[in-house]
C-alpha atoms as a PDB file:
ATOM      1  CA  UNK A   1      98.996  43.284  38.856  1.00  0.00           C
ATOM      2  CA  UNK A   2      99.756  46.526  40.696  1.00  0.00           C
ATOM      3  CA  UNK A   3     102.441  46.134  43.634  1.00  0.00           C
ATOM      4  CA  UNK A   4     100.649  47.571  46.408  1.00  0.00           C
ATOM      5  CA  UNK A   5     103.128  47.799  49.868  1.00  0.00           C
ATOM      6  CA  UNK A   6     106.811  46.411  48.859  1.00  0.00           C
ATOM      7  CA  UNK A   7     109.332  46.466  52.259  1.00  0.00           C
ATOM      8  CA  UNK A   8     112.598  45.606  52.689  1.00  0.00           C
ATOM      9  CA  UNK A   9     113.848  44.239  55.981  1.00  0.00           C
ATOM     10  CA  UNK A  10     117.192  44.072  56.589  1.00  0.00           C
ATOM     11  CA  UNK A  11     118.046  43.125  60.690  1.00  0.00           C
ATOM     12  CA  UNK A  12     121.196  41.251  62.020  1.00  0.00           C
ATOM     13  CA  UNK A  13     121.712  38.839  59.691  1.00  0.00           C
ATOM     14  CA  UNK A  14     118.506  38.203  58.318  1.00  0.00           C
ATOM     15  CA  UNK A  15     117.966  40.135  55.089  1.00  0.00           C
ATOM     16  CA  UNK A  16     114.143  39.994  53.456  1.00  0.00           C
ATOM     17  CA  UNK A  17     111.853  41.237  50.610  1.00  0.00           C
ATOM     18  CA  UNK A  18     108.553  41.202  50.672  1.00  0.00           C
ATOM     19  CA  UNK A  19     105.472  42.316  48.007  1.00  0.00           C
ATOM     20  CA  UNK A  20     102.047  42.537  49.101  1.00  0.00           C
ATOM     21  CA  UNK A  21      99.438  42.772  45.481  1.00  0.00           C
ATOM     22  CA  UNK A  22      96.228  43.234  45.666  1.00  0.00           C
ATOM     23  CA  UNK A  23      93.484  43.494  46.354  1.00  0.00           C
ATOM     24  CA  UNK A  24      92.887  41.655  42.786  1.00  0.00           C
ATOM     25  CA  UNK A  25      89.599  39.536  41.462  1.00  0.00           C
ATOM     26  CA  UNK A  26      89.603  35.765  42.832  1.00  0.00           C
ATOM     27  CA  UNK A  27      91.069  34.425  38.994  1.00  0.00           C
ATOM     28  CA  UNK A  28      88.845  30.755  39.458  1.00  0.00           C
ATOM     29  CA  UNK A  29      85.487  30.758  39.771  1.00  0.00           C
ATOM     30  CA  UNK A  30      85.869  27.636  42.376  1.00  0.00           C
ATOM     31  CA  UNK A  31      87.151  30.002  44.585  1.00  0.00           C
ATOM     32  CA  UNK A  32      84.503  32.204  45.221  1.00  0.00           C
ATOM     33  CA  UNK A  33      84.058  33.701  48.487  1.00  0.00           C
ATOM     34  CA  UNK A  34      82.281  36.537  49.942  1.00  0.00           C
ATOM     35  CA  UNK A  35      85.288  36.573  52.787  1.00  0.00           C
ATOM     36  CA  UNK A  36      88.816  37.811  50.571  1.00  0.00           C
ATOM     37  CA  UNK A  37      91.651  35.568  50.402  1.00  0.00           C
ATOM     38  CA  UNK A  38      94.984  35.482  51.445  1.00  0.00           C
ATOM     39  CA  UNK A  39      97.886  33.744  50.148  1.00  0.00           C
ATOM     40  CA  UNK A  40     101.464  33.831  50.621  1.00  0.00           C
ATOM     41  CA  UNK A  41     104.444  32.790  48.979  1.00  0.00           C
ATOM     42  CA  UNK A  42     107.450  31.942  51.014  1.00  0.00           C
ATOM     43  CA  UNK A  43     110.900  31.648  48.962  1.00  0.00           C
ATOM     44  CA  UNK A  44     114.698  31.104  50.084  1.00  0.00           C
ATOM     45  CA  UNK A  45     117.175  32.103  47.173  1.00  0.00           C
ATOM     46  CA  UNK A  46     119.647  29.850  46.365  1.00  0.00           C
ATOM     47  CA  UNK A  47     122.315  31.408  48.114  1.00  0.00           C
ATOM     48  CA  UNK A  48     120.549  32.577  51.191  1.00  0.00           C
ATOM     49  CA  UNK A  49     121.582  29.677  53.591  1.00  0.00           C
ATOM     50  CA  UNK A  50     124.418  27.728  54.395  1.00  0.00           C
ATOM     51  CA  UNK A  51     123.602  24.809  52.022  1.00  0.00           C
ATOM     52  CA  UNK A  52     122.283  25.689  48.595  1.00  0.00           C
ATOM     53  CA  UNK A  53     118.862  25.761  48.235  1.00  0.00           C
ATOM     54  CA  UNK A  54     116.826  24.813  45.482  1.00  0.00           C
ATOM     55  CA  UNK A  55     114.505  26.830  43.060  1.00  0.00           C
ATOM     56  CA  UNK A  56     110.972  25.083  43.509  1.00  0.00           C
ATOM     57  CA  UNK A  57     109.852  25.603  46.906  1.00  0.00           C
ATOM     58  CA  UNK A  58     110.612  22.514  48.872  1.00  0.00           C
ATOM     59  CA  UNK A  59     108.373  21.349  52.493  1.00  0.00           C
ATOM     60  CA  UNK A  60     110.335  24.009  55.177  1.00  0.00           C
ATOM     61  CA  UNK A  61     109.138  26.682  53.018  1.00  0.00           C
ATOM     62  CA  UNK A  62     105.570  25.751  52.264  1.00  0.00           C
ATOM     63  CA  UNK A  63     105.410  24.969  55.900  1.00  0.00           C
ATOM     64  CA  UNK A  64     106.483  28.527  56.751  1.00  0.00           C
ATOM     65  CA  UNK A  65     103.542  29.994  53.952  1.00  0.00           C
ATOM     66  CA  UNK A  66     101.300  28.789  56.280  1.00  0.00           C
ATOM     67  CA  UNK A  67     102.639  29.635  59.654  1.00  0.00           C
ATOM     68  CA  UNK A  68     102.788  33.577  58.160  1.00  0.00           C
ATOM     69  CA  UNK A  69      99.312  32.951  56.564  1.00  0.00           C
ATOM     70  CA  UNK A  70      97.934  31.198  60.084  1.00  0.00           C
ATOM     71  CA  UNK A  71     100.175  34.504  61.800  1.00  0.00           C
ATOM     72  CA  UNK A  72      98.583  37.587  59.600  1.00  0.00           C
ATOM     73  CA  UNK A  73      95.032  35.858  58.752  1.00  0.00           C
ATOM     74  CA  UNK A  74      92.980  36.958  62.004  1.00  0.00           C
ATOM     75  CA  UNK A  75      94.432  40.578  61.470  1.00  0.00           C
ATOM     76  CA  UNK A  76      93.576  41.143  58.673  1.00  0.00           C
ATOM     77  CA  UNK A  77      89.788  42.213  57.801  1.00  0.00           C
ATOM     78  CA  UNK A  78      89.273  39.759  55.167  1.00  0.00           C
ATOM     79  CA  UNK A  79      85.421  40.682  55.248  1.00  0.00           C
ATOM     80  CA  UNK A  80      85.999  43.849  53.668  1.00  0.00           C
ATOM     81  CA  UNK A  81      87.989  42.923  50.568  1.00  0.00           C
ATOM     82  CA  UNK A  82      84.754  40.043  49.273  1.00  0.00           C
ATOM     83  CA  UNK A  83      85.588  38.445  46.113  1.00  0.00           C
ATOM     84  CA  UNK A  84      89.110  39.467  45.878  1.00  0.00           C
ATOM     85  CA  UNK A  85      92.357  38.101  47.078  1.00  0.00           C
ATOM     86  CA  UNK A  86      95.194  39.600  48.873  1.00  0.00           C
ATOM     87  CA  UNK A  87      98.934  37.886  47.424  1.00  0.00           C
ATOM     88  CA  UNK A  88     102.292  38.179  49.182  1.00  0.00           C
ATOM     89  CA  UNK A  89     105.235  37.517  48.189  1.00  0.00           C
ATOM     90  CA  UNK A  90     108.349  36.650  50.871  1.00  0.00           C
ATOM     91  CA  UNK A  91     112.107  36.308  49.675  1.00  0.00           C
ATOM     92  CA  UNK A  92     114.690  35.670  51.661  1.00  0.00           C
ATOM     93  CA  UNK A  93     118.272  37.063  50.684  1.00  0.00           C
ATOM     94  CA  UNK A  94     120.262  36.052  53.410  1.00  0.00           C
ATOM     95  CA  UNK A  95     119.123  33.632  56.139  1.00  0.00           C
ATOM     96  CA  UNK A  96     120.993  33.606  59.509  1.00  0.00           C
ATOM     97  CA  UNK A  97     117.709  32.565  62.082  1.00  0.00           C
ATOM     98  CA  UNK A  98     114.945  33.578  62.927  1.00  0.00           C
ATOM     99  CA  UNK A  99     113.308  34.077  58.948  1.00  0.00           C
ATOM    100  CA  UNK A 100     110.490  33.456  60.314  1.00  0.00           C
ATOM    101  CA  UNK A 101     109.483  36.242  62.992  1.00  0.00           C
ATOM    102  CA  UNK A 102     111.199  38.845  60.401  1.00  0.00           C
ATOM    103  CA  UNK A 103     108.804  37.512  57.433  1.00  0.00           C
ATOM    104  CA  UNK A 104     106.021  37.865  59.904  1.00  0.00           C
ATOM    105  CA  UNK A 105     106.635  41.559  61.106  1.00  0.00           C
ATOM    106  CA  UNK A 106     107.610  42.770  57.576  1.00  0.00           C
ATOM    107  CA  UNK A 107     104.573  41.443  55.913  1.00  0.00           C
ATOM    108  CA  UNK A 108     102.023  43.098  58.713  1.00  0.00           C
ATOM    109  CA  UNK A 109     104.376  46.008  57.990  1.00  0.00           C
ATOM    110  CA  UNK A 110     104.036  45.748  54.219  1.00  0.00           C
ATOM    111  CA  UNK A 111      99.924  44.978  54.235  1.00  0.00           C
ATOM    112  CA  UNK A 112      99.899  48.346  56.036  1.00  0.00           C
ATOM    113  CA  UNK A 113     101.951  50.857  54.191  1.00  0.00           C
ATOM    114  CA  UNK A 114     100.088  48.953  51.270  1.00  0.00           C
ATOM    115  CA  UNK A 115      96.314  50.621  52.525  1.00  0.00           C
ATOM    116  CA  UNK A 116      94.997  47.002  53.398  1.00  0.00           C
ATOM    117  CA  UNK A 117      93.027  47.253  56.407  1.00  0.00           C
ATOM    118  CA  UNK A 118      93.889  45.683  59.390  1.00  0.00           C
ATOM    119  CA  UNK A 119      92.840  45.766  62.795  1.00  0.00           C
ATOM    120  CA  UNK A 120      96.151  45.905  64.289  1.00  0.00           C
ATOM    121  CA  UNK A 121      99.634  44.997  63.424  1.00  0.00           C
ATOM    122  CA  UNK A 122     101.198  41.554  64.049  1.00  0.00           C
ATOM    123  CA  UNK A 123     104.870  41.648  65.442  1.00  0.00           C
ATOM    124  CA  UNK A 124     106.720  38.055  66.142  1.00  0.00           C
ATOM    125  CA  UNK A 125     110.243  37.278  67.383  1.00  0.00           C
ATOM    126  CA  UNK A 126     111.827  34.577  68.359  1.00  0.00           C
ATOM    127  CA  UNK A 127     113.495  33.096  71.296  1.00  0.00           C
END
């Protein structure tokens, strides 16, 4: 694998890294598609919040995989990239709020300076 777009975001108190790989051959043959794939990864370190975390990903962070994936997904031209698959990778150092809208911005940022096209950038925040 050959990091593509790496970004670190670092605002308030909300400190992130993010990876972006690919685009890379879809490994199973189940997943076949002539529309790429995106997937995301969404991890707190252990020391990140208030209360330790653990190291498998637990619910809150597989729910927040998808709410970046559901986020970056129709901005991304997935039609252009068929067969492959588009990974990124989210860790957050230090967690103070509003993870969320700071994954989200850093990984449209990330997909960008990586060369994946896009037909415009996604920014969130949070209220």
């Amino acid at each position: 694998m050959i990091l593509q777009g790496n970004l670190k975001f670092d605002y308030c108190f909300v400190l992130e890294l993010l990876c972006s790989y690919g685009p890379r051959e879809v490994l199973r043959r189940e997943d076949f598609s002539l529309k790429g794939q995106l997937t995301c990864d969404f991890k707190f370190t252990t020391f990140s919040c208030r209360q330790r975390r653990q190291y498998q990903q637990d619910s809150q962070e597989k729910d927040l995989s998808v709410l970046v994936l559901e986020a970056l997904e129709p901005a991304v031209c997935l039609h252009k990239y068929p067969k492959s698959q588009i990974n990124i990778f989210i860790t957050v150092l230090q967690h103070d709020g509003s993870a969320l809208s700071a994954a989200i911005t850093c990984a449209s940022v990330a997909l960008a300076s990586a060369g994946i096209e896009m037909y415009d950038l996604v920014v969130a925040s949070s209220a």
